[in-house]
C-alpha atoms as a PDB file:
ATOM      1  CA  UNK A   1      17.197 -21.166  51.482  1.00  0.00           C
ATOM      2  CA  UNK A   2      14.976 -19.739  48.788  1.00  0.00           C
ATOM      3  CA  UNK A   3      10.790 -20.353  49.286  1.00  0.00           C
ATOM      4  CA  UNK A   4       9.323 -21.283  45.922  1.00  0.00           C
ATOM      5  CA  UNK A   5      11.245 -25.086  45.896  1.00  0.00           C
ATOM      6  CA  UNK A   6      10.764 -27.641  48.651  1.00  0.00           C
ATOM      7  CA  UNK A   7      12.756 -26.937  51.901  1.00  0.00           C
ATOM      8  CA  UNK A   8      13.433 -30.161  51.721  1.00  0.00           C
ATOM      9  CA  UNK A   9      15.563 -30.336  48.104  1.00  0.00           C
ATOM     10  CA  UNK A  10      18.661 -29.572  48.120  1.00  0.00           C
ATOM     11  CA  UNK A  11      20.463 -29.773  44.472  1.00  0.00           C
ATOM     12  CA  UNK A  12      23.344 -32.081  44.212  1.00  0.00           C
ATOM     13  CA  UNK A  13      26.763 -29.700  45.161  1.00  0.00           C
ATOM     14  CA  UNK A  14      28.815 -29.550  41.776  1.00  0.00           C
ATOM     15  CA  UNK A  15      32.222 -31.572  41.920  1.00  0.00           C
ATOM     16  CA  UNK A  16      34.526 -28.115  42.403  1.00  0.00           C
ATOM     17  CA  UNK A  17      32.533 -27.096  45.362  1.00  0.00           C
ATOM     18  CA  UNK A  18      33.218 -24.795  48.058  1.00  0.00           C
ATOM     19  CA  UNK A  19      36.665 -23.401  48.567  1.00  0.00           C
ATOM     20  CA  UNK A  20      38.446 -20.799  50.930  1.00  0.00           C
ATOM     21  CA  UNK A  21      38.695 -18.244  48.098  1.00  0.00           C
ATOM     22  CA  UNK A  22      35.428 -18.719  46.746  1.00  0.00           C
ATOM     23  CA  UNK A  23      33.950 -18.475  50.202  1.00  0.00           C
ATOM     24  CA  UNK A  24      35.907 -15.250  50.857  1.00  0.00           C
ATOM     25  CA  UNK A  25      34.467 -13.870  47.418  1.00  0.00           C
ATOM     26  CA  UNK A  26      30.699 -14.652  48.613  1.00  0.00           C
ATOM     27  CA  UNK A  27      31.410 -12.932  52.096  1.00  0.00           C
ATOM     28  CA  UNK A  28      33.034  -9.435  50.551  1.00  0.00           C
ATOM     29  CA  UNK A  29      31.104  -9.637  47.279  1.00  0.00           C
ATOM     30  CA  UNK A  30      27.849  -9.719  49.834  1.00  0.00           C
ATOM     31  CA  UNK A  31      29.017  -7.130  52.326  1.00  0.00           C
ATOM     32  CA  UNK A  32      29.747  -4.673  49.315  1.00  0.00           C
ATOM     33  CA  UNK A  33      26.216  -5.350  48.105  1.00  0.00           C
ATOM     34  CA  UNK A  34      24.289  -5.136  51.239  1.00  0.00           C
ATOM     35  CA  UNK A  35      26.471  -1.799  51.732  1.00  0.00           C
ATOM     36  CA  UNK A  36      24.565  -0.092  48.916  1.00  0.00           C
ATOM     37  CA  UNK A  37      21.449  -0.136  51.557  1.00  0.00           C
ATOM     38  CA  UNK A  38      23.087   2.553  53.971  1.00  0.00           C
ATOM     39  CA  UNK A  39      25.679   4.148  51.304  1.00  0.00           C
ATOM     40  CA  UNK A  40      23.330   7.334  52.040  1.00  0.00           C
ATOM     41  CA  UNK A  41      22.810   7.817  55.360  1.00  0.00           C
ATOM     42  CA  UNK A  42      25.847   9.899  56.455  1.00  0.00           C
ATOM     43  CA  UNK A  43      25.290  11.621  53.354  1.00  0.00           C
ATOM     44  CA  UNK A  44      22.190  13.232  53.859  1.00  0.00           C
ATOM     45  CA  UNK A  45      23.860  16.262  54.574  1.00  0.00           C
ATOM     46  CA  UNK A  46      25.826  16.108  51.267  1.00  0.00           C
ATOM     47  CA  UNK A  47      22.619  15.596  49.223  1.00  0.00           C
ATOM     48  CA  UNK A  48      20.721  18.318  50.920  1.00  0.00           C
ATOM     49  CA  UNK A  49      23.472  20.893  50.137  1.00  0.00           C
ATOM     50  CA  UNK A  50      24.126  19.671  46.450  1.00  0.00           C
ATOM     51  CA  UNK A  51      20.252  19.137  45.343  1.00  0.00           C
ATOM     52  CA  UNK A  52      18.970  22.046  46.643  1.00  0.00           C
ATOM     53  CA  UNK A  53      16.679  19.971  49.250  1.00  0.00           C
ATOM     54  CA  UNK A  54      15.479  20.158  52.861  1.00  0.00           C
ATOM     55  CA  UNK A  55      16.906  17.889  55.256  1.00  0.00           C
ATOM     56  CA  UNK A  56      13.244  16.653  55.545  1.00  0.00           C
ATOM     57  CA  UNK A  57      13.182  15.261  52.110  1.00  0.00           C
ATOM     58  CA  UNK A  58      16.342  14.302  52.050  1.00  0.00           C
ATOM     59  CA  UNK A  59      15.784  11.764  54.609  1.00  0.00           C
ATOM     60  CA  UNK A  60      13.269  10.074  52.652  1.00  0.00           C
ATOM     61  CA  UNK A  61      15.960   8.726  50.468  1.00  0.00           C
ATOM     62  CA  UNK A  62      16.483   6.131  53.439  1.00  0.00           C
ATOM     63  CA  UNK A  63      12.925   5.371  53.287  1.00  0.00           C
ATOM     64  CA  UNK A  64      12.686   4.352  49.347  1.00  0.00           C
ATOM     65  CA  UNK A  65      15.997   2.533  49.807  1.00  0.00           C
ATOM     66  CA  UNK A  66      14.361  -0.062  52.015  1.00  0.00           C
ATOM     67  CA  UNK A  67      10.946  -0.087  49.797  1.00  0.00           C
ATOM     68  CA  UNK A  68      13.265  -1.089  46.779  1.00  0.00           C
ATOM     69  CA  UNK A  69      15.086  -3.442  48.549  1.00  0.00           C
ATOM     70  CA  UNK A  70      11.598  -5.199  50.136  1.00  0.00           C
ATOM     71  CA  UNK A  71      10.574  -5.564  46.726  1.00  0.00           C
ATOM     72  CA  UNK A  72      13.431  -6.760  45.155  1.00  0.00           C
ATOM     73  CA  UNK A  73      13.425  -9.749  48.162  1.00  0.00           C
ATOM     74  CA  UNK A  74       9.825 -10.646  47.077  1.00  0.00           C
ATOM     75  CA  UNK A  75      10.247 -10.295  43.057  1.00  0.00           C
ATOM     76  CA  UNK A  76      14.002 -11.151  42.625  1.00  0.00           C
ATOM     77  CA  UNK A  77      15.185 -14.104  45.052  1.00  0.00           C
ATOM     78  CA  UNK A  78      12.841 -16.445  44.250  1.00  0.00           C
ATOM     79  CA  UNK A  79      14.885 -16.265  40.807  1.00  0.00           C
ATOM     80  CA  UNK A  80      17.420 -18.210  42.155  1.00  0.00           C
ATOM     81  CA  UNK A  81      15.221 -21.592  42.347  1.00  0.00           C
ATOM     82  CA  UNK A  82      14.203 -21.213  38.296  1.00  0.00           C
ATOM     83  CA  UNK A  83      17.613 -19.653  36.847  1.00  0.00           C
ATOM     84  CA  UNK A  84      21.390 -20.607  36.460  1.00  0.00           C
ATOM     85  CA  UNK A  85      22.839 -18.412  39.271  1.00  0.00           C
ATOM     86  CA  UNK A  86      26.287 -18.601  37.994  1.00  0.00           C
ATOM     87  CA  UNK A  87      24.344 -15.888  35.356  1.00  0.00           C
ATOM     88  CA  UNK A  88      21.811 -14.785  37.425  1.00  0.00           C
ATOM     89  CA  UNK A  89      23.994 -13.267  40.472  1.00  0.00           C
ATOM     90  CA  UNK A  90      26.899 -11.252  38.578  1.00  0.00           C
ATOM     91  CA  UNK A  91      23.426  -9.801  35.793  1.00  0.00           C
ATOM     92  CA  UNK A  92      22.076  -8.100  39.500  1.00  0.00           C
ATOM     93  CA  UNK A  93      25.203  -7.617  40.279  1.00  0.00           C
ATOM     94  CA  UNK A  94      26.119  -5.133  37.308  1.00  0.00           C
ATOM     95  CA  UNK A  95      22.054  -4.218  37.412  1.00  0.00           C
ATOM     96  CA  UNK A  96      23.293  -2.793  40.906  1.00  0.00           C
ATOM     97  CA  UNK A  97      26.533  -1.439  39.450  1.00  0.00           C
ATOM     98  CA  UNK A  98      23.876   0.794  36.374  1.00  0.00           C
ATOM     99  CA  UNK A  99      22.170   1.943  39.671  1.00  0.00           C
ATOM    100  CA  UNK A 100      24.600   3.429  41.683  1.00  0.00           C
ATOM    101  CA  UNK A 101      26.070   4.949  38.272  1.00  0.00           C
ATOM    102  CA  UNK A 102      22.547   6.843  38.330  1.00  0.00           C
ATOM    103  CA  UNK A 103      23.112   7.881  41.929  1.00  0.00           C
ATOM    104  CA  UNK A 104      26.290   9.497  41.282  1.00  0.00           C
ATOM    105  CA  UNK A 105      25.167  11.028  38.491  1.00  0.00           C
ATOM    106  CA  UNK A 106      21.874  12.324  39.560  1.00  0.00           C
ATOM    107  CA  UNK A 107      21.029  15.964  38.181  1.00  0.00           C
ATOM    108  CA  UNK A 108      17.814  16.316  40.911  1.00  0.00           C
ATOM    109  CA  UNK A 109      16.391  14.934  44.019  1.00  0.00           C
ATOM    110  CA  UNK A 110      13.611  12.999  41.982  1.00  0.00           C
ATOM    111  CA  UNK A 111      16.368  11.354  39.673  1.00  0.00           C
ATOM    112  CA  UNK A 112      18.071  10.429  42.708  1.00  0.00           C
ATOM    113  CA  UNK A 113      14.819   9.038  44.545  1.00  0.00           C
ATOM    114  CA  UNK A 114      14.313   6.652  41.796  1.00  0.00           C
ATOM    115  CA  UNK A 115      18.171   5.615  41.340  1.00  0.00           C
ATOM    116  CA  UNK A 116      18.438   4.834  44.644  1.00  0.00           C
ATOM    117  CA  UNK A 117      15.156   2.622  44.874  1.00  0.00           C
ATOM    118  CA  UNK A 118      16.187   0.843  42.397  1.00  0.00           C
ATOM    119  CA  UNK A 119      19.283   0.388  43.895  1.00  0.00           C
ATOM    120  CA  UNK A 120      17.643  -1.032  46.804  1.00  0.00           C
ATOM    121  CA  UNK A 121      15.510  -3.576  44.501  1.00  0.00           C
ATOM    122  CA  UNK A 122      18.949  -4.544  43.184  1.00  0.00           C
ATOM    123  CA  UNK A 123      20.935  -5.250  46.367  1.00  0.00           C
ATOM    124  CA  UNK A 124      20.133  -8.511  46.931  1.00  0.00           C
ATOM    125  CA  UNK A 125      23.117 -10.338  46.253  1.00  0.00           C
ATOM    126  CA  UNK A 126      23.972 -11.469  49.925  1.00  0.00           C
ATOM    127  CA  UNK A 127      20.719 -13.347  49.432  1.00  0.00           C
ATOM    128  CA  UNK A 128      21.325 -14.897  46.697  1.00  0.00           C
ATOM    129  CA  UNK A 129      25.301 -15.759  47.794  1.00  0.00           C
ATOM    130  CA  UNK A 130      24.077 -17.030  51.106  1.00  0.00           C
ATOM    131  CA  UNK A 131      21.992 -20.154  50.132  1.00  0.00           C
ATOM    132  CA  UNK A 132      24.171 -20.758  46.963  1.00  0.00           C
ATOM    133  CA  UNK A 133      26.990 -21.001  49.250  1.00  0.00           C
ATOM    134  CA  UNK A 134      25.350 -23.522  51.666  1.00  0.00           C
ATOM    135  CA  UNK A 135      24.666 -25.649  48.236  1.00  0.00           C
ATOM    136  CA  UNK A 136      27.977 -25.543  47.399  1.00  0.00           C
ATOM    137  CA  UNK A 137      29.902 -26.681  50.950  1.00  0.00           C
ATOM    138  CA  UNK A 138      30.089 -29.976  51.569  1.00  0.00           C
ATOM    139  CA  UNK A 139      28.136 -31.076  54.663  1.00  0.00           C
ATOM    140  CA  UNK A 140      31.240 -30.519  57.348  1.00  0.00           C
ATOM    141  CA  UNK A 141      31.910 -27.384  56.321  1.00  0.00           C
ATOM    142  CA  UNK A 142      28.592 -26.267  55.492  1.00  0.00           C
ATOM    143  CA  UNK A 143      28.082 -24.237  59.321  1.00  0.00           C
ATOM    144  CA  UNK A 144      31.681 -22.229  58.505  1.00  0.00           C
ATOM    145  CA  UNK A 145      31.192 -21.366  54.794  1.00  0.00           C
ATOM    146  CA  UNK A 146      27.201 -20.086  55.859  1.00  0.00           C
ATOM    147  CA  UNK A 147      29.057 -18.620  58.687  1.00  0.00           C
ATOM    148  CA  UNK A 148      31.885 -16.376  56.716  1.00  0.00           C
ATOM    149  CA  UNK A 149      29.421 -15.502  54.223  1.00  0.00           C
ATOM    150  CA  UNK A 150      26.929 -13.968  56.960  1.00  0.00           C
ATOM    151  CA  UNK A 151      29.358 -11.828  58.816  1.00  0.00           C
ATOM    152  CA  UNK A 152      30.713 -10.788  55.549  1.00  0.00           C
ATOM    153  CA  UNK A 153      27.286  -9.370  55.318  1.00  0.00           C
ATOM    154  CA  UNK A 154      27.189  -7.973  58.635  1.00  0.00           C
ATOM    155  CA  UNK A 155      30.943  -6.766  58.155  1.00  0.00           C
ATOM    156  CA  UNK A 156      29.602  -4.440  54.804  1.00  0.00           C
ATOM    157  CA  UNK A 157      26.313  -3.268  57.275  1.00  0.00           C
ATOM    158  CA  UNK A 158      28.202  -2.130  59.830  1.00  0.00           C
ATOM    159  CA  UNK A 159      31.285  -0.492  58.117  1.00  0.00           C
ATOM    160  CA  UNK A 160      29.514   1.177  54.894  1.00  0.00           C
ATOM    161  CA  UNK A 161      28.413   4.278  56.894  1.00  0.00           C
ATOM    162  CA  UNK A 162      31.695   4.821  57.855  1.00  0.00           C
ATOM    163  CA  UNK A 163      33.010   4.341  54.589  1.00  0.00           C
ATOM    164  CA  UNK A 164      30.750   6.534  53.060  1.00  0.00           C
ATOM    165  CA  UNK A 165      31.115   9.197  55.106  1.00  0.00           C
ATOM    166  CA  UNK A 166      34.661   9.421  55.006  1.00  0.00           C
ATOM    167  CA  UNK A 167      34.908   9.529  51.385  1.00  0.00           C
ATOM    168  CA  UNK A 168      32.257  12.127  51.150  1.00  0.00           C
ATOM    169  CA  UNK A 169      34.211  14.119  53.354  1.00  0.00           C
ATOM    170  CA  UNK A 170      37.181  14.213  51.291  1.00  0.00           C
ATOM    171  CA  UNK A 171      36.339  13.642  47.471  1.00  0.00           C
ATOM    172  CA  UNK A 172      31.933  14.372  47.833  1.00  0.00           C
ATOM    173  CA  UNK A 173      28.834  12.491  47.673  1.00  0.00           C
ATOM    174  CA  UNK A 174      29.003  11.455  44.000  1.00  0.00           C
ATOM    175  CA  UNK A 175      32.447   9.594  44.556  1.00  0.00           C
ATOM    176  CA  UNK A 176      30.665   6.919  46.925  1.00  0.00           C
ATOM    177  CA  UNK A 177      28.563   6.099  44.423  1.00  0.00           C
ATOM    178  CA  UNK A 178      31.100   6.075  41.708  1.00  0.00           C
ATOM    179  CA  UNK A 179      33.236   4.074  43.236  1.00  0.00           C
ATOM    180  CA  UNK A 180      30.516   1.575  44.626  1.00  0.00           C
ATOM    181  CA  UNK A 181      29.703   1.083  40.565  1.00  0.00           C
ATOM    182  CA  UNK A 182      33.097   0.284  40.108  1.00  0.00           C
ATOM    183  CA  UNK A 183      33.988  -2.425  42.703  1.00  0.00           C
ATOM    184  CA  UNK A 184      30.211  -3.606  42.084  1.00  0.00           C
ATOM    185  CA  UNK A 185      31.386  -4.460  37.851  1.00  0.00           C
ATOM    186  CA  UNK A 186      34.515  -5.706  39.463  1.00  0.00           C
ATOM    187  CA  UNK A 187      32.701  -8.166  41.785  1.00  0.00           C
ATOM    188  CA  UNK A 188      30.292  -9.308  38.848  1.00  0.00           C
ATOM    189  CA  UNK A 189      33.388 -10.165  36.782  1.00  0.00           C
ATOM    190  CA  UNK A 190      34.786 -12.113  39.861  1.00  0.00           C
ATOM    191  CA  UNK A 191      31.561 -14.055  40.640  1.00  0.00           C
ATOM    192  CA  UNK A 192      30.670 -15.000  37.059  1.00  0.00           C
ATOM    193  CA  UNK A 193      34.529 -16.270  36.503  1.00  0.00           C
ATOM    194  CA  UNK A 194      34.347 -18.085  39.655  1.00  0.00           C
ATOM    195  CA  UNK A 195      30.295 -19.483  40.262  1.00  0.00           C
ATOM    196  CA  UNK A 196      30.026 -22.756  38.982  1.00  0.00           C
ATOM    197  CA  UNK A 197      27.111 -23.965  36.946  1.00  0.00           C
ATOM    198  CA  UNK A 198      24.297 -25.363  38.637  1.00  0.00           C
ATOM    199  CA  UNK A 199      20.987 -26.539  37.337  1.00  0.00           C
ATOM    200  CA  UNK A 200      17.934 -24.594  38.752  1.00  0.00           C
ATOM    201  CA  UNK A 201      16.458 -26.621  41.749  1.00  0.00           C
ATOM    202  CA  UNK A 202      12.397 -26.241  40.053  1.00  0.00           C
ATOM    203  CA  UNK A 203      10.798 -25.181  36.642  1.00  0.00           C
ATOM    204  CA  UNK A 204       7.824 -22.797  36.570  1.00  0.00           C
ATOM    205  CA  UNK A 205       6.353 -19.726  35.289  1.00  0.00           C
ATOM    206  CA  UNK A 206       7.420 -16.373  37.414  1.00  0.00           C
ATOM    207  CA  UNK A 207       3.587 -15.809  38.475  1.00  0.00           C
ATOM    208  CA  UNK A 208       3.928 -19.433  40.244  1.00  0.00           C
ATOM    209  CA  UNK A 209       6.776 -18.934  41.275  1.00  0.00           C
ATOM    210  CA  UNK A 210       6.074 -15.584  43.157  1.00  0.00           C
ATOM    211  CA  UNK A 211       3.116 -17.367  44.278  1.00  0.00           C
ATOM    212  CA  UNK A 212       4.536 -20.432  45.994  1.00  0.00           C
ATOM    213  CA  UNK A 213       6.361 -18.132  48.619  1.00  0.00           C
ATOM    214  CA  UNK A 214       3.293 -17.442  49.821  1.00  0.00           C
ATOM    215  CA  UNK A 215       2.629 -21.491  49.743  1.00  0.00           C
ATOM    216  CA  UNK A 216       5.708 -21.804  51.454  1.00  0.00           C
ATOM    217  CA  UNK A 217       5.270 -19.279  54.255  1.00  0.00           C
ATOM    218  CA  UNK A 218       1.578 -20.526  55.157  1.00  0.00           C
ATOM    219  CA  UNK A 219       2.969 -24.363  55.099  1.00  0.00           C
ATOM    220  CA  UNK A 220       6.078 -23.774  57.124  1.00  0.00           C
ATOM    221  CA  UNK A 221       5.963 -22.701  60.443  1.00  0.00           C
ATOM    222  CA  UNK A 222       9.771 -21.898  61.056  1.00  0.00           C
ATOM    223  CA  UNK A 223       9.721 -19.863  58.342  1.00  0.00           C
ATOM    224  CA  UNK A 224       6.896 -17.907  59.899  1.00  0.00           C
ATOM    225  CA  UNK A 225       9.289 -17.259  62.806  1.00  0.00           C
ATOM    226  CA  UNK A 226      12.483 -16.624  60.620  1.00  0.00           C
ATOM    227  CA  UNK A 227      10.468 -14.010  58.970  1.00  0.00           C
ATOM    228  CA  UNK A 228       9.140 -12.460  62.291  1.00  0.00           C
ATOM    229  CA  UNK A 229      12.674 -13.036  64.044  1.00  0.00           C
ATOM    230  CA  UNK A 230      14.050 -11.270  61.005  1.00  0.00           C
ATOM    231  CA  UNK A 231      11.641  -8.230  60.969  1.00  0.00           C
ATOM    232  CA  UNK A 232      12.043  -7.446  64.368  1.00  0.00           C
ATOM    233  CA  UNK A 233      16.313  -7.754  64.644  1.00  0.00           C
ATOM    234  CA  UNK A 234      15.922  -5.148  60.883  1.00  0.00           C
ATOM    235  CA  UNK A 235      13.467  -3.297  63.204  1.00  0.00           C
ATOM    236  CA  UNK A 236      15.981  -3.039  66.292  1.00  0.00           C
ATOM    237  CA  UNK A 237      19.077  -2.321  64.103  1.00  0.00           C
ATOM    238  CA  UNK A 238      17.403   0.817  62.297  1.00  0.00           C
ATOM    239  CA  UNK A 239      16.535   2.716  65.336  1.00  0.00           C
ATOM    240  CA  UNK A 240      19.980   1.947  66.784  1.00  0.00           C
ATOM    241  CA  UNK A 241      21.255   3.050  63.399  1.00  0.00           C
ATOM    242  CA  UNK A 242      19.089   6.225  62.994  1.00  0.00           C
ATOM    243  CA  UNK A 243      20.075   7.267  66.606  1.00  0.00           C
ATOM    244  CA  UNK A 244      23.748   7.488  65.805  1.00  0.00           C
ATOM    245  CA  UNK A 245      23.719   9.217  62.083  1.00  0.00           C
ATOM    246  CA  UNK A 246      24.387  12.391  61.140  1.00  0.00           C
ATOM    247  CA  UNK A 247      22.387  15.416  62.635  1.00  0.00           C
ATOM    248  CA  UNK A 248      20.185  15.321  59.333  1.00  0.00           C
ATOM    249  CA  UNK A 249      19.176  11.691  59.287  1.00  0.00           C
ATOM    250  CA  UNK A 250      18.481  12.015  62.984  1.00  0.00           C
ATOM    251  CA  UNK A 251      16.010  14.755  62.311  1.00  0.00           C
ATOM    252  CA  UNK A 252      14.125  12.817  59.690  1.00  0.00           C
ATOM    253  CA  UNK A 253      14.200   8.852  60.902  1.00  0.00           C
ATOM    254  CA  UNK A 254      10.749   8.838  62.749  1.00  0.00           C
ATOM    255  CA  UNK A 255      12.449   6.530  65.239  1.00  0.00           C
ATOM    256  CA  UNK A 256      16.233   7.977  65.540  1.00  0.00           C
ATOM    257  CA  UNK A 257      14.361  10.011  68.708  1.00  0.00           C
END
């Protein structure tokens, strides 16, 4: 559910709706994007080594990371109630895919700090997927599509470090990146042939718009508790996260002791 339109609107479902394959799209299409938040954690190692950085540093890649991605929540989301999202998913999409291009190709640590923030601001598909998908299920099968997105979400969370790590072992840092960029064009291709056209659910300028979350938030108590709910399960999962990374993130991660 985006914030700036009425929780109470939802746009009429277009007549080719939600369907298996589509759904299955969302869910991996989401897990891959949400992966690009924790791409660099077993890598710190890798990045230390190649950039010529202390492990110190390093770990404040994993820091900037979740700046980027706070701020693309607040300034990119609330897109989806004022813009065609069969456009406006697949552009962040491929605005993710320039990003992680810049990671892999990153000559310093300070190129790389500001790739990977911006890849952070970018990685907001699953958000965007998520309530489109609800929009487009009909009203019995609403729960289940929801559903497979969300643990395609949870899927990319929990398997990208593993992922990562065993590609950097094998073909280095710069491939997990690379090939991220890849699959992440791939994906945008996929969603754009496949999303279909909705009209946007309200009309106003992006200052507004920006704005009525705030409106939102102070109106609606339950999403006052989503948002605290939410903040303290991303709270929990970090330090369980940090506590189980490589020896170099667990030296850095204020709460990984």
């Amino acid at each position: 559910m985006y914030t700036s339109a009425s929780p109470k609107a939802r746009p009429a479902a277009p007549s080719r709706g939600m369907t298996r394959s589509l759904t299955l799209l969302f869910a991996f299409a989401g897990g891959l994007a949400v992966g690009n938040l924790y791409w660099a954690q077993p890598l710190l190692d890798f990045i230390a080594d190649d950039l010529h950085a202390s492990p110190a540093v390093a770990g404040w890649l994993i820091t900037v990371t979740q700046i980027g991605y706070a701020a693309g929540i607040v300034l990119l989301v609330p897109l989806g109630d004022v813009l065609n999202r069969r456009r406006l998913i697949p552009l962040i999409t491929l605005a993710s895919a320039l990003a992680l291009a810049a990671c892999a190709l990153a000559p310093s640590y300070g190129a790389l700090a500001v790739a990977i923030t911006l890849l952070g601001m970018t990685t907001v598909s699953g958000q965007l997927l998520t309530p489109l998908a609800g929009d487009l299920a009909s009203d019995e099968n609403r729960v289940a599509v929801v559903g497979t997105v969300v643990s395609g979400l949870l899927t990319g969370i929990l398997v990208s470090r593993t992922i990562s790590g065993l590609v950097a072992q094998y073909a280095g840092r710069r491939a997990v990146y690379g090939a991220a960029a890849i699959l992440a064009v791939l994906f945008a291709v996929l969603l754009y042939r496949s999303i279909p056209s909705m009209k946007p659910t309200a009309r106003m300028p992006y200052p507004a718009l920006i704005a009525s979350v705030g409106t939102v938030i102070r109106r609606e108590p339950a999403v006052r508790w989503t948002l605290v709910l939410g903040a303290i399960g991303f709270a929990v999962f970090q330090m369980l996260s940090s506590s189980s990374s490589s020896r170099s993130s667990s030296s850095t991660w204020p709460f990984s002791r």
